[in-house]
PDB file of N, CA and C in Angstrom:
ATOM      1  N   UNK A   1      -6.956  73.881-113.721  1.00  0.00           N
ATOM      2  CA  UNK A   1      -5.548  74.211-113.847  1.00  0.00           C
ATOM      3  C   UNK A   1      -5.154  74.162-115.318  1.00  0.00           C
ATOM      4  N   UNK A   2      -4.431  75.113-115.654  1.00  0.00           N
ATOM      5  CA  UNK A   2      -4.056  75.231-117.199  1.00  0.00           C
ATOM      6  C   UNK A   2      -2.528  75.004-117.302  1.00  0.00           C
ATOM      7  N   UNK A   3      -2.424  74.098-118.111  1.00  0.00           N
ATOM      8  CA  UNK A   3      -0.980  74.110-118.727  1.00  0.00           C
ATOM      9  C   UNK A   3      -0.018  74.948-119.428  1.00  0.00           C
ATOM     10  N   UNK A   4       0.715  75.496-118.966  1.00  0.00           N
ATOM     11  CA  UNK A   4       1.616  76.691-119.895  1.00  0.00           C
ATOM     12  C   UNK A   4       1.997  75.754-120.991  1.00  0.00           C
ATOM     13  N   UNK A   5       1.842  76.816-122.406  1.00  0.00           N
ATOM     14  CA  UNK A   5       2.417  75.987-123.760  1.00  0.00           C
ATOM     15  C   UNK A   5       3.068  77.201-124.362  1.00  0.00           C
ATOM     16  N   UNK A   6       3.643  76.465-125.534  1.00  0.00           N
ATOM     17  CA  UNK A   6       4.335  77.679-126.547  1.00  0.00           C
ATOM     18  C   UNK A   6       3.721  77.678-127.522  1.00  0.00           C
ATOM     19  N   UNK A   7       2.321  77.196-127.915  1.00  0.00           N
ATOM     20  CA  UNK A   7       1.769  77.133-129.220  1.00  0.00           C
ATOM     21  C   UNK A   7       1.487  78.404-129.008  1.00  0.00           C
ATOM     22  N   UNK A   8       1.045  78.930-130.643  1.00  0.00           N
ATOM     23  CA  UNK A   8       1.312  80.120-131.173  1.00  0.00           C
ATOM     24  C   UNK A   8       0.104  80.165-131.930  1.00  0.00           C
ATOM     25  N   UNK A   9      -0.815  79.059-132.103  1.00  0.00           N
ATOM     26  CA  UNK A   9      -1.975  78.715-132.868  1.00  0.00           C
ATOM     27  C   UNK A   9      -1.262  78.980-134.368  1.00  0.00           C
ATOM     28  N   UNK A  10      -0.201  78.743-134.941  1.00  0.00           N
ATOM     29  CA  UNK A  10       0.220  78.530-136.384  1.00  0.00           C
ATOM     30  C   UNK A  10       0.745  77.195-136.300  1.00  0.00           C
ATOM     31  N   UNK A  11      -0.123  76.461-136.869  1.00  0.00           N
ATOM     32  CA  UNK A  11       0.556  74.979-136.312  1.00  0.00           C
ATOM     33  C   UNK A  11       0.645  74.389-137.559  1.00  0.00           C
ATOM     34  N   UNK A  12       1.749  74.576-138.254  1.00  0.00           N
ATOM     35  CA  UNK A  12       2.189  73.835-139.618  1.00  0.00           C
ATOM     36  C   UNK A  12       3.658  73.636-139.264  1.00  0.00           C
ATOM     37  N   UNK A  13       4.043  72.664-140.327  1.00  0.00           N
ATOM     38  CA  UNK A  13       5.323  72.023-139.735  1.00  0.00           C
ATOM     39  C   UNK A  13       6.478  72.768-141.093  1.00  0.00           C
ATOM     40  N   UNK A  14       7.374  72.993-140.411  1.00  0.00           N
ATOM     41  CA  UNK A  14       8.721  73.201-141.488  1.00  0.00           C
ATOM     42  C   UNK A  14       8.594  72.141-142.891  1.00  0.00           C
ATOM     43  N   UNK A  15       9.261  72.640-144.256  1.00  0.00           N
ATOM     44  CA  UNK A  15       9.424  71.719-144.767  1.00  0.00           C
ATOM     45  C   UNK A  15      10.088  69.809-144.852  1.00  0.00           C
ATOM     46  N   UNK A  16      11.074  70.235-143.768  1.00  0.00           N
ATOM     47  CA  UNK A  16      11.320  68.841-143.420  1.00  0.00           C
ATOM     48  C   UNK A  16      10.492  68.159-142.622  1.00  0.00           C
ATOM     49  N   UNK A  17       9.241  68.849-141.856  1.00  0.00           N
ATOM     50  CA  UNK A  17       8.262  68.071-141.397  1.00  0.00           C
ATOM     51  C   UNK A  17       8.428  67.792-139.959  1.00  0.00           C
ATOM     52  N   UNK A  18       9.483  68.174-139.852  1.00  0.00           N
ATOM     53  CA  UNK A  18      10.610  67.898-138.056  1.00  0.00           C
ATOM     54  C   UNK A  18      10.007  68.869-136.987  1.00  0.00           C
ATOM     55  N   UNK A  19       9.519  70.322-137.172  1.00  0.00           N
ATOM     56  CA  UNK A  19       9.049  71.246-136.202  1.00  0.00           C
ATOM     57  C   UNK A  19       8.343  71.765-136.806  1.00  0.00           C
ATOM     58  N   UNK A  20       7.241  72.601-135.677  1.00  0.00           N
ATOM     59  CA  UNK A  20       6.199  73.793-136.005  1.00  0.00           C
ATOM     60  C   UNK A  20       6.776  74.371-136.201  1.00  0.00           C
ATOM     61  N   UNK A  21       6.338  75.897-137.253  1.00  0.00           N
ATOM     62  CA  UNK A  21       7.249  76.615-137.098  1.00  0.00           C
ATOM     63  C   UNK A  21       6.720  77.534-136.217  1.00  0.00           C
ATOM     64  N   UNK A  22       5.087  77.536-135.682  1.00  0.00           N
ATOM     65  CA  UNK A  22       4.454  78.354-134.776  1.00  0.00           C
ATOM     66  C   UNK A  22       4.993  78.533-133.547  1.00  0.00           C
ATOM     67  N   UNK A  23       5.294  77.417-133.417  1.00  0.00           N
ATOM     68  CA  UNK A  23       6.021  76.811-131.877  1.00  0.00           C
ATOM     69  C   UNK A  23       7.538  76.405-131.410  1.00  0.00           C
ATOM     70  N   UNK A  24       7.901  75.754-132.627  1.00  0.00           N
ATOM     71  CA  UNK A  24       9.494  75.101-132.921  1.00  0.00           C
ATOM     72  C   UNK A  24       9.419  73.323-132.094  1.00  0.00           C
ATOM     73  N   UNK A  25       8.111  73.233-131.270  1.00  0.00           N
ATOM     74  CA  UNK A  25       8.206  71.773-130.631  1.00  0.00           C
ATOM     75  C   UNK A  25       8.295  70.366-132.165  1.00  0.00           C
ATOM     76  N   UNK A  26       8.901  69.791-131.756  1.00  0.00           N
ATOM     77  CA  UNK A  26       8.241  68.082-132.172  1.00  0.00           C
ATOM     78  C   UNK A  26       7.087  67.763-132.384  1.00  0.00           C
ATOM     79  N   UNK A  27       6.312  66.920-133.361  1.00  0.00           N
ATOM     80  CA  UNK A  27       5.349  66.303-133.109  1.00  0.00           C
ATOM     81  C   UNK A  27       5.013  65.733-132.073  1.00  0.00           C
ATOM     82  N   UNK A  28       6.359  65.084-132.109  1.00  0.00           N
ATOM     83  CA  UNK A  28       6.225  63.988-130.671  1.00  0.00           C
ATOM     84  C   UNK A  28       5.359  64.887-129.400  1.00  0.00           C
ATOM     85  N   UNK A  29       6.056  65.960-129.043  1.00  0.00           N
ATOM     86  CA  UNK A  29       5.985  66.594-128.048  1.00  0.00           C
ATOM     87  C   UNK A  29       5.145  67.707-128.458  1.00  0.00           C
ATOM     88  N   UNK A  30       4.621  68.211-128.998  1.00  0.00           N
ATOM     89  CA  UNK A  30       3.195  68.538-128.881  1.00  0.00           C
ATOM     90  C   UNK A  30       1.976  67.446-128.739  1.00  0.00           C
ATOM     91  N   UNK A  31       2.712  66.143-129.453  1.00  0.00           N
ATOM     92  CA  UNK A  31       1.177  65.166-129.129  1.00  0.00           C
ATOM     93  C   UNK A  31       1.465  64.658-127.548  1.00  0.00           C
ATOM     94  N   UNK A  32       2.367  64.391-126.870  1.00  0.00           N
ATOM     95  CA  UNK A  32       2.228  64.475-125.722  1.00  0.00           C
ATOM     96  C   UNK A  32       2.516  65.267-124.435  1.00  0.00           C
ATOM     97  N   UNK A  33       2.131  66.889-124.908  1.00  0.00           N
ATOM     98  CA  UNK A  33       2.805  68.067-123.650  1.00  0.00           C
ATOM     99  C   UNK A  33       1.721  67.307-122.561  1.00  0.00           C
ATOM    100  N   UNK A  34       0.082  67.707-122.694  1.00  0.00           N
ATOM    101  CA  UNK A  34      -0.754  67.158-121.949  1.00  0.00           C
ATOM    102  C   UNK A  34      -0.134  66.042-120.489  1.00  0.00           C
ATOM    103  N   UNK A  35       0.218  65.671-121.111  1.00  0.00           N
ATOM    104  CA  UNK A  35       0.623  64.127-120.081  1.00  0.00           C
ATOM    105  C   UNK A  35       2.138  64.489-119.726  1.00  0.00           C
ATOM    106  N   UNK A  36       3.161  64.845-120.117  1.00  0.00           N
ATOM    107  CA  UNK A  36       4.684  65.428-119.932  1.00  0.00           C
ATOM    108  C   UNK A  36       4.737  65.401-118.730  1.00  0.00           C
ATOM    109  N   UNK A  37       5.657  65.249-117.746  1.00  0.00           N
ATOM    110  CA  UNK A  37       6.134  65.740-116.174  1.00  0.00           C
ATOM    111  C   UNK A  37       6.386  67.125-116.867  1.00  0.00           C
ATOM    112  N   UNK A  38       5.937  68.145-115.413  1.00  0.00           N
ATOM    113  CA  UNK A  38       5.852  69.372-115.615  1.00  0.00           C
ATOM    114  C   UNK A  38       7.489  69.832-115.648  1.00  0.00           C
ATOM    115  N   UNK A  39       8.730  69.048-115.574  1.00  0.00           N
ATOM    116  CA  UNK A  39      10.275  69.298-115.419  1.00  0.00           C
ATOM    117  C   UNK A  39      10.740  69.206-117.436  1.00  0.00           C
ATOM    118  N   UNK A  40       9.683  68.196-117.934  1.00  0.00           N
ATOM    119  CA  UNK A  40       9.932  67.978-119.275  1.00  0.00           C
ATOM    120  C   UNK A  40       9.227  68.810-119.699  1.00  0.00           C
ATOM    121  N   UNK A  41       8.244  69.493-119.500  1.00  0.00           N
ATOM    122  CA  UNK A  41       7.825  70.619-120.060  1.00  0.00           C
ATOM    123  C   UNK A  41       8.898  71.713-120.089  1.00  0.00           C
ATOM    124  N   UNK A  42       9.123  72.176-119.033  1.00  0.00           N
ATOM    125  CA  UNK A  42       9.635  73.144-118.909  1.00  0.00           C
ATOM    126  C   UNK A  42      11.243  73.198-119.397  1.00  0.00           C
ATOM    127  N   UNK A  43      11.608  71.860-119.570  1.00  0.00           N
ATOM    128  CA  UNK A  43      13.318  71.717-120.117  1.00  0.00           C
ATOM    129  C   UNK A  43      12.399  72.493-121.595  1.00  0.00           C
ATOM    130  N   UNK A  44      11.740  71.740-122.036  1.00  0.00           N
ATOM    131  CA  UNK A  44      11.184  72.073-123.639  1.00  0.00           C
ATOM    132  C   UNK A  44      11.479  73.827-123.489  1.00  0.00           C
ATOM    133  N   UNK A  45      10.399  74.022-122.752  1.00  0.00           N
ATOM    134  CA  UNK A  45      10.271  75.868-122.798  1.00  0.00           C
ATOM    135  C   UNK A  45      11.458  76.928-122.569  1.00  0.00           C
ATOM    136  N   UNK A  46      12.336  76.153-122.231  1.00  0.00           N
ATOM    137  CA  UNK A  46      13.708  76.819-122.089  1.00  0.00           C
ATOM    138  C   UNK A  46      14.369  76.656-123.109  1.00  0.00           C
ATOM    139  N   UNK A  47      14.337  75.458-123.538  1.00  0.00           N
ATOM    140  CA  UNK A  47      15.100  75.137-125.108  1.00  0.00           C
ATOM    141  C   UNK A  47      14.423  75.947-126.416  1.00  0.00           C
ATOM    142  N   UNK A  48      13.717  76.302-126.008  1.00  0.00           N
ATOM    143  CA  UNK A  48      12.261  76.785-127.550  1.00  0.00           C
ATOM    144  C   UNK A  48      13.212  78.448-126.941  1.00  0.00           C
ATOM    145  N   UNK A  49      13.231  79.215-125.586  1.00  0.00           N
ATOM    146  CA  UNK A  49      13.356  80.102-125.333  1.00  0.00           C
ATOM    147  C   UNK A  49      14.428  80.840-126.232  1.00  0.00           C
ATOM    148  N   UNK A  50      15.459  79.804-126.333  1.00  0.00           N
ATOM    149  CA  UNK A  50      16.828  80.057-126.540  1.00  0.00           C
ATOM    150  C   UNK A  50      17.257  80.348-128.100  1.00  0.00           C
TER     151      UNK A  50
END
């Protein structure tokens, strides 16, 4: 089973260091999508959508 993500494989962070800009996630939350409830994933993927 594969996890839907928004990485973009450009995985460098904005100058403030706060988001990808490949992706727009958190550190936080790229180091833990893996493990996430699939409801916190998907709040993420709607928020990145927007």
């Amino acid at each position: 089973m594969t996890i839907p993500t928004p990485c973009t494989q450009i995985c460098t962070l904005d100058p403030k260091g706060k988001l990808c800009v490949g992706c727009g996630r958190t550190l936080d939350e790229i180091a833990r999508w893996a493990t996430m409830a699939a409801v916190e994933r998907d709040a993420i993927m709607a928020r990145l959508k927007r």
